[in-house]
PDB file of N, CA and C in Angstrom:
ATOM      1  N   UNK A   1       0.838  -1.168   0.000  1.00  0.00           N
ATOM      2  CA  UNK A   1       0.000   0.000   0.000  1.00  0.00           C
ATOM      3  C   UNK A   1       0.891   1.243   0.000  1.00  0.00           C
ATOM      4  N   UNK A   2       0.240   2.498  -0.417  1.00  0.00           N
ATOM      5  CA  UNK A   2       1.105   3.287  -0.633  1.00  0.00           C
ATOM      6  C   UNK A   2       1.572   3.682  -1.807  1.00  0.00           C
ATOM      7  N   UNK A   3       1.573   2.720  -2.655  1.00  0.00           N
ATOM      8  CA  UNK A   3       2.230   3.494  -3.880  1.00  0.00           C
ATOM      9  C   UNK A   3       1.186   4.445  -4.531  1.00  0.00           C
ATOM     10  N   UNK A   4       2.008   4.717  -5.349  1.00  0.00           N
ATOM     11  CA  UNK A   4       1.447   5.973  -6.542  1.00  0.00           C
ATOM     12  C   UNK A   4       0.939   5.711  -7.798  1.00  0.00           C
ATOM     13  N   UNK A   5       0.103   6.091  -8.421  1.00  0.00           N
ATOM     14  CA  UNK A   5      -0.226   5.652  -9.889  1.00  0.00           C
ATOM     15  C   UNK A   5      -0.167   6.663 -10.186  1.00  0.00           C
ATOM     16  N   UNK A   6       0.056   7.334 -11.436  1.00  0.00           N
ATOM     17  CA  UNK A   6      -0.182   8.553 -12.207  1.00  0.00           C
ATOM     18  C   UNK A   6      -1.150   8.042 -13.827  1.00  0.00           C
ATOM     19  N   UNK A   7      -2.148   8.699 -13.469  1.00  0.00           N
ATOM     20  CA  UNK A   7      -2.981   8.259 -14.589  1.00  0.00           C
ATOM     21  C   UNK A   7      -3.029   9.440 -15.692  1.00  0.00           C
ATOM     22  N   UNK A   8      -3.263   9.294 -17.269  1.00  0.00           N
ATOM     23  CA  UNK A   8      -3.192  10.655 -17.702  1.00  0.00           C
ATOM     24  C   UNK A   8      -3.815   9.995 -18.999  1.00  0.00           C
ATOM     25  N   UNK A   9      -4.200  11.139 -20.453  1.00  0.00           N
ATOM     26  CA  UNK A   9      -4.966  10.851 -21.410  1.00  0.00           C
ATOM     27  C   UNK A   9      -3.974  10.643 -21.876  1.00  0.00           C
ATOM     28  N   UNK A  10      -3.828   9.526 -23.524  1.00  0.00           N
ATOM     29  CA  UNK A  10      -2.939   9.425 -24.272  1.00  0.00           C
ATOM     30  C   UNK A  10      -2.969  10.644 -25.116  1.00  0.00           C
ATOM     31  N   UNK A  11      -4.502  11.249 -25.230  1.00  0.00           N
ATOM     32  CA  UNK A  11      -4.708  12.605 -26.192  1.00  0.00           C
ATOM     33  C   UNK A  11      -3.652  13.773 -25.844  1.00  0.00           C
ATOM     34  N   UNK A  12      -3.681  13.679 -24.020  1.00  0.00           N
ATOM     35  CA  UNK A  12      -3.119  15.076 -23.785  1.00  0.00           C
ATOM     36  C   UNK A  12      -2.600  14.456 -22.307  1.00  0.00           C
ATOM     37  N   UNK A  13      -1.264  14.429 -22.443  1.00  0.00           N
ATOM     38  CA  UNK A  13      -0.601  13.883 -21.505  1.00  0.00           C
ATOM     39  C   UNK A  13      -0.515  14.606 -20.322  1.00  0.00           C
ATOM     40  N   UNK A  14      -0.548  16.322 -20.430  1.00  0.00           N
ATOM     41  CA  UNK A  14      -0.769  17.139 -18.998  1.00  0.00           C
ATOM     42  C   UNK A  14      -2.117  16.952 -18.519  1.00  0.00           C
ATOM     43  N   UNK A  15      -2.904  16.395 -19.221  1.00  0.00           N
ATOM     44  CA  UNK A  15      -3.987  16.171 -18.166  1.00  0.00           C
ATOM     45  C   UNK A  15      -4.273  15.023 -17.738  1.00  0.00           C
ATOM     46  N   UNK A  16      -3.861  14.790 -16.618  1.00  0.00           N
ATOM     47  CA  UNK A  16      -3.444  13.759 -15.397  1.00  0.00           C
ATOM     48  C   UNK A  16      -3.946  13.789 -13.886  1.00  0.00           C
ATOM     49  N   UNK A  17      -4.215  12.759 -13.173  1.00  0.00           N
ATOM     50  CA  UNK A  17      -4.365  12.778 -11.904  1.00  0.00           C
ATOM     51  C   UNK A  17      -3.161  11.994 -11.036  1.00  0.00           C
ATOM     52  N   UNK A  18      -3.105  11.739 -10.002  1.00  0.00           N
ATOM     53  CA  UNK A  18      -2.458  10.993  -9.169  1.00  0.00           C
ATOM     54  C   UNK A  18      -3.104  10.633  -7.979  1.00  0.00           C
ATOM     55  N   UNK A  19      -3.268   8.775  -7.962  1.00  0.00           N
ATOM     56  CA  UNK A  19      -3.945   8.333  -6.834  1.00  0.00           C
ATOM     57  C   UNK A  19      -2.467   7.477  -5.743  1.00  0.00           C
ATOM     58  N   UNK A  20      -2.879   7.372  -4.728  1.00  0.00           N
ATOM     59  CA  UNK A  20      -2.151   6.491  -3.658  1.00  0.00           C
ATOM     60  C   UNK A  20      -3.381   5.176  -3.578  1.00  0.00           C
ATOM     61  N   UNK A  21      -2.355   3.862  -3.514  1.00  0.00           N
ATOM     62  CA  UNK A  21      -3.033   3.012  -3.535  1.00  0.00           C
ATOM     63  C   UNK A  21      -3.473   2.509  -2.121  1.00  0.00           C
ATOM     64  N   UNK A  22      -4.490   2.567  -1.762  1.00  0.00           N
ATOM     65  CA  UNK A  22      -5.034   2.114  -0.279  1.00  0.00           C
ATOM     66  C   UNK A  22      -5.345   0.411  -0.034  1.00  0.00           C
ATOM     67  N   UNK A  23      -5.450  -0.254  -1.119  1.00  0.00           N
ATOM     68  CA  UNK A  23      -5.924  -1.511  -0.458  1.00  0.00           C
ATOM     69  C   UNK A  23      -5.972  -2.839  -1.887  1.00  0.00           C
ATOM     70  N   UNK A  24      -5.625  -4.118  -2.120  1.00  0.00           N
ATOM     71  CA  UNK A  24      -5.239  -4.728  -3.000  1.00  0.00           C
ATOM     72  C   UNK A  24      -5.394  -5.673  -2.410  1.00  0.00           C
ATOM     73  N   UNK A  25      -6.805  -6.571  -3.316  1.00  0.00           N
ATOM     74  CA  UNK A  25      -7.200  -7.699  -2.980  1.00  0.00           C
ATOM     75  C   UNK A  25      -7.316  -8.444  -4.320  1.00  0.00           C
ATOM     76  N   UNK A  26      -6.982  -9.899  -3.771  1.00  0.00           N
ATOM     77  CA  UNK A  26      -6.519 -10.731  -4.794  1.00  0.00           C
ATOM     78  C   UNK A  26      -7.704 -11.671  -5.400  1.00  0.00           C
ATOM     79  N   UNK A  27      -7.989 -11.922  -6.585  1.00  0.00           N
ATOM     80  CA  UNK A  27      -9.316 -12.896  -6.531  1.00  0.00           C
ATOM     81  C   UNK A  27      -8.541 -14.200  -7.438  1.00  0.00           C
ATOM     82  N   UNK A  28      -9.402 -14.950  -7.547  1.00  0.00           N
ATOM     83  CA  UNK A  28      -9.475 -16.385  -8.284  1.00  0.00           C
ATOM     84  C   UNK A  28      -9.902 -15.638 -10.351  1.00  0.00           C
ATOM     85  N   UNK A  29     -10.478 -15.002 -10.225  1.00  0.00           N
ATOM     86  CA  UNK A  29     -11.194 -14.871 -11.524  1.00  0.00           C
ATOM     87  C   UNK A  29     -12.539 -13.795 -11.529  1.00  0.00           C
ATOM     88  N   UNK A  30     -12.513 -12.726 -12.819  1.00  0.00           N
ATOM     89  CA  UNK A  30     -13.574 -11.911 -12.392  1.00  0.00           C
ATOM     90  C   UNK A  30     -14.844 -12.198 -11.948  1.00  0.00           C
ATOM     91  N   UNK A  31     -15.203 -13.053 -12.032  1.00  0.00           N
ATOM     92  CA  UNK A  31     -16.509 -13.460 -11.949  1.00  0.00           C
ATOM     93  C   UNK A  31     -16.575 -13.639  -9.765  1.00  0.00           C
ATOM     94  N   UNK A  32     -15.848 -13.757  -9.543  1.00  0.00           N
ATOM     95  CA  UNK A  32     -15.567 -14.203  -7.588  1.00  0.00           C
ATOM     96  C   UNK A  32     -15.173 -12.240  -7.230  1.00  0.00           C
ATOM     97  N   UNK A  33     -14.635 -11.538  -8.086  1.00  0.00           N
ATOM     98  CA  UNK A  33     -13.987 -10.232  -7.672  1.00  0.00           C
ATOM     99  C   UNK A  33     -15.397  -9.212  -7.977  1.00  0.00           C
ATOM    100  N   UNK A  34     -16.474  -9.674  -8.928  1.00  0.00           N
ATOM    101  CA  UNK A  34     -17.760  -8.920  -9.085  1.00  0.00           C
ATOM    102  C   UNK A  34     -18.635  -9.611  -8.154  1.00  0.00           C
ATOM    103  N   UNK A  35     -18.305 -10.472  -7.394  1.00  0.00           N
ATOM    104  CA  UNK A  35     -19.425 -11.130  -6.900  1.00  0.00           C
ATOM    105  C   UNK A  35     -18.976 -10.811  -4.998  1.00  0.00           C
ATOM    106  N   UNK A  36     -17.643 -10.446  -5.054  1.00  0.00           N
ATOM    107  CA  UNK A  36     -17.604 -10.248  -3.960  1.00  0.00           C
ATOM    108  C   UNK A  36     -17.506  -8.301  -3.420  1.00  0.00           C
ATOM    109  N   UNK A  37     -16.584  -7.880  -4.432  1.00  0.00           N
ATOM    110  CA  UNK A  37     -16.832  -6.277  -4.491  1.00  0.00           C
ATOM    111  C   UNK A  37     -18.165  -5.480  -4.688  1.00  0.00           C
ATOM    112  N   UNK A  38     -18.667  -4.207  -3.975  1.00  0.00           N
ATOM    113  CA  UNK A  38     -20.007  -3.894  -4.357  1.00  0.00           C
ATOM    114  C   UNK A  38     -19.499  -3.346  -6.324  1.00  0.00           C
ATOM    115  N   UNK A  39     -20.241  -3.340  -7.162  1.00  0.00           N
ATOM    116  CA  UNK A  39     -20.485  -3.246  -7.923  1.00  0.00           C
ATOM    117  C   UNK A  39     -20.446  -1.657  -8.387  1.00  0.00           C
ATOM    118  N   UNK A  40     -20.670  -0.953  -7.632  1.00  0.00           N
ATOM    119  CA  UNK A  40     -20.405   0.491  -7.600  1.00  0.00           C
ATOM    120  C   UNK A  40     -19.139   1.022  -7.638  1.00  0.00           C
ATOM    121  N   UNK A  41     -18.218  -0.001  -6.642  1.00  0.00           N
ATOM    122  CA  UNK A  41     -16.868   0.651  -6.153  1.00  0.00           C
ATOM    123  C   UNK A  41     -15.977   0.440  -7.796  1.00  0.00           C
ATOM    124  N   UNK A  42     -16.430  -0.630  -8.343  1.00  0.00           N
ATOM    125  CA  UNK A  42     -15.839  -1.251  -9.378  1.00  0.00           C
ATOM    126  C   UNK A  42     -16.355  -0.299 -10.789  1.00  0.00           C
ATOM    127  N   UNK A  43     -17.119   0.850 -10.843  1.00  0.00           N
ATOM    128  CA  UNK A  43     -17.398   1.064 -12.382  1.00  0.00           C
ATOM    129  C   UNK A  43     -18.368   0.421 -12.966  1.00  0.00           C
ATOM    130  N   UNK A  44     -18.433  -1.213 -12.268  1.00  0.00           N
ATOM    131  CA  UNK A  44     -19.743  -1.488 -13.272  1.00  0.00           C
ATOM    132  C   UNK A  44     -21.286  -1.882 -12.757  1.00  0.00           C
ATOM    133  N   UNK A  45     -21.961  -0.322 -12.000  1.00  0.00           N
ATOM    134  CA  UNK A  45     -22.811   0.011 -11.306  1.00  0.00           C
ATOM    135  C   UNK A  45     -24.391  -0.744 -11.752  1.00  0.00           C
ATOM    136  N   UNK A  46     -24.129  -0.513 -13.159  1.00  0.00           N
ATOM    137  CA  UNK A  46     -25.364  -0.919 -13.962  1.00  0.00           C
ATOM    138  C   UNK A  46     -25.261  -2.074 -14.414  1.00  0.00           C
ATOM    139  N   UNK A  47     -24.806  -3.338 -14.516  1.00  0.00           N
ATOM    140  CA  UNK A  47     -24.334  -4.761 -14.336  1.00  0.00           C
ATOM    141  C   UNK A  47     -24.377  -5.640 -13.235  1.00  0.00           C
ATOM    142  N   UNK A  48     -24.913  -6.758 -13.983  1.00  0.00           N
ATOM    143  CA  UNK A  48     -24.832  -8.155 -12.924  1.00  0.00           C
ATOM    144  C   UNK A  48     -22.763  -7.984 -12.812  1.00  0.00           C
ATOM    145  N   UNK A  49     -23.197  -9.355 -12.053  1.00  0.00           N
ATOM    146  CA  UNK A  49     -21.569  -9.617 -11.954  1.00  0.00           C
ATOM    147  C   UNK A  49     -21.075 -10.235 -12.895  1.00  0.00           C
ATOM    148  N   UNK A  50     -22.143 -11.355 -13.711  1.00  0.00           N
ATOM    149  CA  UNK A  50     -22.041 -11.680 -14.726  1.00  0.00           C
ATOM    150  C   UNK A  50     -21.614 -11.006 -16.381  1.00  0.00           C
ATOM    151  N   UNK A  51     -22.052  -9.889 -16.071  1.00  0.00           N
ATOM    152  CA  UNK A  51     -22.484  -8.765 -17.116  1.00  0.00           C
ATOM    153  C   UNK A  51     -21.019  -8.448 -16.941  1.00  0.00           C
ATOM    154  N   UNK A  52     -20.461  -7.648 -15.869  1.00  0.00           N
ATOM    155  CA  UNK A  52     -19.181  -6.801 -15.347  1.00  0.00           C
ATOM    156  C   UNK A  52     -18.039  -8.036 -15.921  1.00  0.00           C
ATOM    157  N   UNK A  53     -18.143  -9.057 -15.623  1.00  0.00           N
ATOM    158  CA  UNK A  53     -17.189 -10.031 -16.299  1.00  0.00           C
ATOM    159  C   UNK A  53     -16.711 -10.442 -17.545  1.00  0.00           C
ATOM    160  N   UNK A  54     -17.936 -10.448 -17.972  1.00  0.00           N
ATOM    161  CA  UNK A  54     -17.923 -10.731 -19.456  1.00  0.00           C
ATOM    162  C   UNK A  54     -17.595  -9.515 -20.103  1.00  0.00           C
ATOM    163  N   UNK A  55     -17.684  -8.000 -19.829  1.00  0.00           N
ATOM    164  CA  UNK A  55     -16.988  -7.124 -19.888  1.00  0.00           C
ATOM    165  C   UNK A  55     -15.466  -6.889 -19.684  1.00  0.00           C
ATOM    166  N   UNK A  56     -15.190  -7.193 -19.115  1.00  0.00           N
ATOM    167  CA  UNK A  56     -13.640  -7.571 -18.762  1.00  0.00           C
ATOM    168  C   UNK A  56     -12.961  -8.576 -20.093  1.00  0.00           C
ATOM    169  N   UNK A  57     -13.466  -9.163 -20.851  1.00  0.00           N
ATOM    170  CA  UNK A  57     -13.259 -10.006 -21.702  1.00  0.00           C
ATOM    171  C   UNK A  57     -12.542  -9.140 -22.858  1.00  0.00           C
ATOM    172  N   UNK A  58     -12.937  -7.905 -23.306  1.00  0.00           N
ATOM    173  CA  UNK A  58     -12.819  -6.848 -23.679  1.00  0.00           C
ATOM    174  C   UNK A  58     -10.798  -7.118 -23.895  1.00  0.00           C
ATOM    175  N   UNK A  59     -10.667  -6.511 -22.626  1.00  0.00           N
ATOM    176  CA  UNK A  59      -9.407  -6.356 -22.042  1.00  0.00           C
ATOM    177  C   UNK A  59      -8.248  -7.119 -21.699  1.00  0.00           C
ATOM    178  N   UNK A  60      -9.239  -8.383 -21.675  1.00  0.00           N
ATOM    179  CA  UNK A  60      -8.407  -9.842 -20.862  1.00  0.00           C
ATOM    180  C   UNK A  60      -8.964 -11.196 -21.413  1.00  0.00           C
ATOM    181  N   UNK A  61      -7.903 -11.941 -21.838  1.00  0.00           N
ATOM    182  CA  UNK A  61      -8.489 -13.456 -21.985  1.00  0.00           C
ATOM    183  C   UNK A  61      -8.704 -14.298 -20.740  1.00  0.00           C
ATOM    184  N   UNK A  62     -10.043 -14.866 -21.226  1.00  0.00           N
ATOM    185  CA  UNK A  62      -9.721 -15.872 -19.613  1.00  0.00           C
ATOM    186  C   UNK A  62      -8.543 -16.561 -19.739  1.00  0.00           C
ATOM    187  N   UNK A  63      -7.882 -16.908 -20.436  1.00  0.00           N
ATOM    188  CA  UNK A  63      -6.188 -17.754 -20.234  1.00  0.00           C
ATOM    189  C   UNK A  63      -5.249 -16.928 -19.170  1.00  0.00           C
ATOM    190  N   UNK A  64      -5.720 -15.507 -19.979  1.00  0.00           N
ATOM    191  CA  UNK A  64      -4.873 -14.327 -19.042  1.00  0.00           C
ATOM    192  C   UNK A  64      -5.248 -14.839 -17.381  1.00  0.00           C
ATOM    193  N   UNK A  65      -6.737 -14.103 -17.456  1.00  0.00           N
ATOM    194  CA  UNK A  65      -7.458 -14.460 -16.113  1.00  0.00           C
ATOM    195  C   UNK A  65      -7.441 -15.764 -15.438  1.00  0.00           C
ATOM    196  N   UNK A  66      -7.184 -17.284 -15.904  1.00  0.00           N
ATOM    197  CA  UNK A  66      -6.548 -18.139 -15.495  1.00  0.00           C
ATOM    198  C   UNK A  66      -5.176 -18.269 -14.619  1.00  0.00           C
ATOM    199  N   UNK A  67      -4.499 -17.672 -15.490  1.00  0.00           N
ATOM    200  CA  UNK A  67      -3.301 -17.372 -15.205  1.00  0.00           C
ATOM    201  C   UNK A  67      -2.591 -16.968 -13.819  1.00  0.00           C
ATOM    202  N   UNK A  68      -3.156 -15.915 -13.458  1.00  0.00           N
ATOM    203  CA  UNK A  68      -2.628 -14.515 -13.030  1.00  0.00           C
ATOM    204  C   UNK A  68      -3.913 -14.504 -12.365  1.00  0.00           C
ATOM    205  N   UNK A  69      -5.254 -14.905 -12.224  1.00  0.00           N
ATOM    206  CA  UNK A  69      -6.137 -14.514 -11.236  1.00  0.00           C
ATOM    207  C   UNK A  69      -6.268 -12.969 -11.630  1.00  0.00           C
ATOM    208  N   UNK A  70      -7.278 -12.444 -10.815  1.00  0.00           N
ATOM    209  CA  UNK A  70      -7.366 -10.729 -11.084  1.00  0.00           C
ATOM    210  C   UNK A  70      -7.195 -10.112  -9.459  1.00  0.00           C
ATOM    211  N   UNK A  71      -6.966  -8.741  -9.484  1.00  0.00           N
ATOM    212  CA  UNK A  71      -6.640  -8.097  -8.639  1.00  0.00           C
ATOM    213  C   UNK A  71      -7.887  -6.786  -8.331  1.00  0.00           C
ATOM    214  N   UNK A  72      -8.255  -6.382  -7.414  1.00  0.00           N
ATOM    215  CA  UNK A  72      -8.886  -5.415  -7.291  1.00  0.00           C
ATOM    216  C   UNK A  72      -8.358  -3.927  -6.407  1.00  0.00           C
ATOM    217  N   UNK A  73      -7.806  -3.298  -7.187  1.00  0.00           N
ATOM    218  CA  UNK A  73      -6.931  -2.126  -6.721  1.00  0.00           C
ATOM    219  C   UNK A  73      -7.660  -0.537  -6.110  1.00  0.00           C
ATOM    220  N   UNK A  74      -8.052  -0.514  -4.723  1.00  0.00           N
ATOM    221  CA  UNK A  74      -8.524   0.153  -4.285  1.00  0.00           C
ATOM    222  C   UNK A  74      -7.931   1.370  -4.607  1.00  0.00           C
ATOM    223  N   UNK A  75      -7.920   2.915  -4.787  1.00  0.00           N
ATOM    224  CA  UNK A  75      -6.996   3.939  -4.721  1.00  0.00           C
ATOM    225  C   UNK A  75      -7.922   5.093  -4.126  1.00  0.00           C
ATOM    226  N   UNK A  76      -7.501   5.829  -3.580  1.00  0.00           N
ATOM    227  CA  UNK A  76      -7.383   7.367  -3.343  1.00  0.00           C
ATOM    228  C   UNK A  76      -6.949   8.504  -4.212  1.00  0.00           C
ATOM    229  N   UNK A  77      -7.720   9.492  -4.602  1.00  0.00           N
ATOM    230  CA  UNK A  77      -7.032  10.588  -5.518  1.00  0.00           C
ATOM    231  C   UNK A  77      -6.611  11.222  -4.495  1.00  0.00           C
ATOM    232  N   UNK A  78      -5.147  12.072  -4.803  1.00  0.00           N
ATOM    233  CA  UNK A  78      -4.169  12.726  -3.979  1.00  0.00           C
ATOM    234  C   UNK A  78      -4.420  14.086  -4.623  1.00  0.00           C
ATOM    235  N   UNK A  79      -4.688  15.169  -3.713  1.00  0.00           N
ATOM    236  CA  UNK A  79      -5.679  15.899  -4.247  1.00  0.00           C
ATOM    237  C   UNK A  79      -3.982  17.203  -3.909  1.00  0.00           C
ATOM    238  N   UNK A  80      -4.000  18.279  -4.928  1.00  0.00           N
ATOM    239  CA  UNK A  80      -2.830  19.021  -4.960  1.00  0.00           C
ATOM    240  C   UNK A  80      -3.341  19.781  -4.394  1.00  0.00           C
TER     241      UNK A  80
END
């Protein structure tokens, strides 16, 4: 915990935030990380867990998600 992310647009690289990471929990596979996180905290407010997963598919193969399991990365914006 603790570290830093710096997030920013590829369009326009000065516009950026910076969060500190507060909390990092480990799952089996998205489908256990939507089913156990509220659904809100995660972005996908308007989705089953089912729905939020199969979304993730997008981004990630389940081989990936096999693999490597998924992570759920709590953060804080660090406000200037």
């Amino acid at each position: 915990m603790g570290d830093i992310i710096i997030f920013y647009r590829k369009s326009n690289i000065t516009n950026m935030c910076a969060v500190t990471v507060v909390g990092l929990r480990h799952y089996d596979n998205f489908l256990q990380l939507f089913s156990t996180e509220r659904l809100a905290d995660t972005g996908c407010m308007d989705m089953t867990a089912e729905q939020a997963t199969q979304s993730m598919y997008k981004y990630y193969t389940p081989n990936q998600e096999e693999m490597a399991g998924v992570f759920a990365i709590e953060i804080k914006l660090i406000e200037e």
